[in-house]
N, C-alpha and C. Protein backbone atom coordinates (compact mmCIF):
# COMPACT_ATOMS: atom_id res chain seq x y z
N UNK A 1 -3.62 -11.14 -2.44
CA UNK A 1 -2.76 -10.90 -1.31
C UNK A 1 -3.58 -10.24 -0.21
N UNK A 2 -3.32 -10.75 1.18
CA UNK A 2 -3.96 -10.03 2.29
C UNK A 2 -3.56 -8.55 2.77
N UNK A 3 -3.73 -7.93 3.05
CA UNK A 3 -3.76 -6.54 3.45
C UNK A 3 -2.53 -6.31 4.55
N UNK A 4 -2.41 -7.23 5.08
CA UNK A 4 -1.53 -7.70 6.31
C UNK A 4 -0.08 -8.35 5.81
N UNK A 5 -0.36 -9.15 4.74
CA UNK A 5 1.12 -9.26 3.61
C UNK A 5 1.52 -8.03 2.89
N UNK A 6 0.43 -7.64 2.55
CA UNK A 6 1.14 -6.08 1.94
C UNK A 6 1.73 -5.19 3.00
N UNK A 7 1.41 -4.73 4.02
CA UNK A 7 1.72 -3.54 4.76
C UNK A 7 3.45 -4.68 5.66
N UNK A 8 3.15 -5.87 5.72
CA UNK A 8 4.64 -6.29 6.03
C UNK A 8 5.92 -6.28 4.46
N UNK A 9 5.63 -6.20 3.46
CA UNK A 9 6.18 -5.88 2.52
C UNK A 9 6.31 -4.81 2.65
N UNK A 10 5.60 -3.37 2.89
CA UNK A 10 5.68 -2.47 3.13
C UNK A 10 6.94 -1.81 4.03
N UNK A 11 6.55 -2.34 5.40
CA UNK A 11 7.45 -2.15 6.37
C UNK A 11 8.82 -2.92 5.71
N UNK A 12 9.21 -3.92 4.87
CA UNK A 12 10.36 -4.64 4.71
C UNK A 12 11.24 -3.32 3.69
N UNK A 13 10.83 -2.68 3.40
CA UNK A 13 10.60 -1.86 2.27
C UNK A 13 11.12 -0.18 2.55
N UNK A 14 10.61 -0.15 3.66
CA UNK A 14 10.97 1.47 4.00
C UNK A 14 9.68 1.86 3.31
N UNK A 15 8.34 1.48 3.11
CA UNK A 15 7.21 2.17 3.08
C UNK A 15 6.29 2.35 3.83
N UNK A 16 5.73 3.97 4.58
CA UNK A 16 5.65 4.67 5.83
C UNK A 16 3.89 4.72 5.28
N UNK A 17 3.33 4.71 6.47
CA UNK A 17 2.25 5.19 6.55
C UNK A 17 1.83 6.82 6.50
N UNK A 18 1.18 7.36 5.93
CA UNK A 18 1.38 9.19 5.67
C UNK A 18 0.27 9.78 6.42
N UNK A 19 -1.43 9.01 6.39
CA UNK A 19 -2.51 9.44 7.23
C UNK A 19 -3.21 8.50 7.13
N UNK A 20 -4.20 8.20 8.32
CA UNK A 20 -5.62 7.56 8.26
C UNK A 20 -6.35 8.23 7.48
N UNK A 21 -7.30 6.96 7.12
CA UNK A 21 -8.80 7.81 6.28
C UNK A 21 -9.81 6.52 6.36
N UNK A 22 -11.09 6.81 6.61
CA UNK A 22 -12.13 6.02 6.85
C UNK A 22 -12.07 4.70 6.11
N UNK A 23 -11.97 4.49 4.65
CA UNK A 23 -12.30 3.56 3.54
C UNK A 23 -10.49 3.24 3.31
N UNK A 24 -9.87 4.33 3.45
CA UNK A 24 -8.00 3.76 2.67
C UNK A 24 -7.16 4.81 3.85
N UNK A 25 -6.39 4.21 3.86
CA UNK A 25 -5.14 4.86 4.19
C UNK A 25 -3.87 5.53 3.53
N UNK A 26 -3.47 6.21 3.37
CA UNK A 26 -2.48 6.44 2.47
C UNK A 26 -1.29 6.79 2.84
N UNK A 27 -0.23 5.79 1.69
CA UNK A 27 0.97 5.65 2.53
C UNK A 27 2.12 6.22 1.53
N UNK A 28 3.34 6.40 1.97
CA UNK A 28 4.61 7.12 1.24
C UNK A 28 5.05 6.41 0.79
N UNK A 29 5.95 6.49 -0.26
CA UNK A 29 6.96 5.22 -0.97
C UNK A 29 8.63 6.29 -1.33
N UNK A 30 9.48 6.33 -0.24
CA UNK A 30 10.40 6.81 -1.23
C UNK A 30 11.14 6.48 -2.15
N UNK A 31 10.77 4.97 -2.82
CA UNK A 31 11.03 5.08 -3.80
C UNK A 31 10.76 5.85 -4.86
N UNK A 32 9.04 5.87 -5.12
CA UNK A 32 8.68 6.74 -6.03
C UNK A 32 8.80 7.71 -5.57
N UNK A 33 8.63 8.53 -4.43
CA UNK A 33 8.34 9.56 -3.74
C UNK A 33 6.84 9.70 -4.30
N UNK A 34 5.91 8.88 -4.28
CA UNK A 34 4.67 9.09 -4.46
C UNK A 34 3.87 8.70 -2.44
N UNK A 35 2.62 9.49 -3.01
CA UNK A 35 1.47 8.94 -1.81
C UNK A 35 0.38 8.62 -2.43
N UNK A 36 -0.12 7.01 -1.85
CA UNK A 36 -0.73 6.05 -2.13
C UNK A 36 -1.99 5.64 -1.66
N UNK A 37 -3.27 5.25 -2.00
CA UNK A 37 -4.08 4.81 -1.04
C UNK A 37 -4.13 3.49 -1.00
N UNK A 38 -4.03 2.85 0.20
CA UNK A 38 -4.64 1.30 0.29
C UNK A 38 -5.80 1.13 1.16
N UNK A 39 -7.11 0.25 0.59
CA UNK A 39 -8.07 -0.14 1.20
C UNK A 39 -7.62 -0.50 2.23
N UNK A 40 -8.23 0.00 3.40
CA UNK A 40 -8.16 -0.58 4.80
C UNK A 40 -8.79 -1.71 5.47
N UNK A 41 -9.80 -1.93 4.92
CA UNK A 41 -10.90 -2.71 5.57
C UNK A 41 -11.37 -3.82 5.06
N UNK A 42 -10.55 -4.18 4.22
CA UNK A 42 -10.51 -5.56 3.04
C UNK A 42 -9.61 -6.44 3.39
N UNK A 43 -10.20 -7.86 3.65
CA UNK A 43 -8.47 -8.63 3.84
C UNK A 43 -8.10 -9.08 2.67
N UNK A 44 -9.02 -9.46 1.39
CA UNK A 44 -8.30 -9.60 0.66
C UNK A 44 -8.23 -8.48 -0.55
N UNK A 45 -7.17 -8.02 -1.22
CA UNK A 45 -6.98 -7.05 -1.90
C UNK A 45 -6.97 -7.61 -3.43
N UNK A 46 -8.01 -6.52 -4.61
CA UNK A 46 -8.26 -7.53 -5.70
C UNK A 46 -7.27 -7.51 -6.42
N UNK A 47 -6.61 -8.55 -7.56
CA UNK A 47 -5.52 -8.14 -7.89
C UNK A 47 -5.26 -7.09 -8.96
N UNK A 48 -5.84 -6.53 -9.62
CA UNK A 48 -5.87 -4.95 -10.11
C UNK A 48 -5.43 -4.08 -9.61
N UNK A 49 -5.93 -3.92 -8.05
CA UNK A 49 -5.90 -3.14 -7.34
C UNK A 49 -4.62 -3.01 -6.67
N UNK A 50 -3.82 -4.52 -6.56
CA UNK A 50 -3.05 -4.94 -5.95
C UNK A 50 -1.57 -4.44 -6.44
N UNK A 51 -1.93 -4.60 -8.17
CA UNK A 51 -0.90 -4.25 -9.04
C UNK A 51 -0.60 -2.89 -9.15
N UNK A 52 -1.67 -2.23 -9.36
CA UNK A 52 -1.47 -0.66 -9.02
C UNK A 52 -0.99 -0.23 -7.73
N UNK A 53 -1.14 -0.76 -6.84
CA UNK A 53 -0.49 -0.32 -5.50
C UNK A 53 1.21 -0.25 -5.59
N UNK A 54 1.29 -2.03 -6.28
CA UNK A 54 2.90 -2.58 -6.54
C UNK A 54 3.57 -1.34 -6.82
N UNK A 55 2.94 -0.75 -8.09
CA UNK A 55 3.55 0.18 -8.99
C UNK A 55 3.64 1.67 -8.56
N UNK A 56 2.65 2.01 -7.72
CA UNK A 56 2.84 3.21 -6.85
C UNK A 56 3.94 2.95 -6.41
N UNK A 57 3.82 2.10 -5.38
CA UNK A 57 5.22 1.84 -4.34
C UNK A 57 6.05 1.55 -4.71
N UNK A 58 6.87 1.37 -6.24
CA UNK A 58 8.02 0.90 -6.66
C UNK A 58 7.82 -0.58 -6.48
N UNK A 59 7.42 -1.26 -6.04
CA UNK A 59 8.29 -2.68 -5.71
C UNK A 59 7.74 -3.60 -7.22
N UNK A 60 7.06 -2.79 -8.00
CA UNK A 60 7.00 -3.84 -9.15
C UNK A 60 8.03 -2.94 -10.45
């Protein structure tokens, strides 16, 4: 998945961006009420990486 499909899932979602950071960004989920990092600078995201994000953010 592209980086750009995730963060519009994101936004579909009610999941907020929390701060910049050089390499990731890290974002809020109130679902979990967790904070998350996602690579910034990658368009494509590996899917390991991808799945663990899912699962931070609730949506898996």
């Amino acid at each position: 998945m592209k980086t750009s499909e995730l963060l519009k899932l994101f936004r579909e979602n009610g999941i907020m961006l929390n701060k910049h950071g050089k390499k990731h960004d890290l974002y809020y989920s109130p679902i979990t009420n967790k904070i998350f990092p996602v690579p910034r600078h990658k368009t494509e995201i590996a899917h390991g990486t991808l799945q663990n994000i899912l699962k931070d953010a609730g949506l898996k």
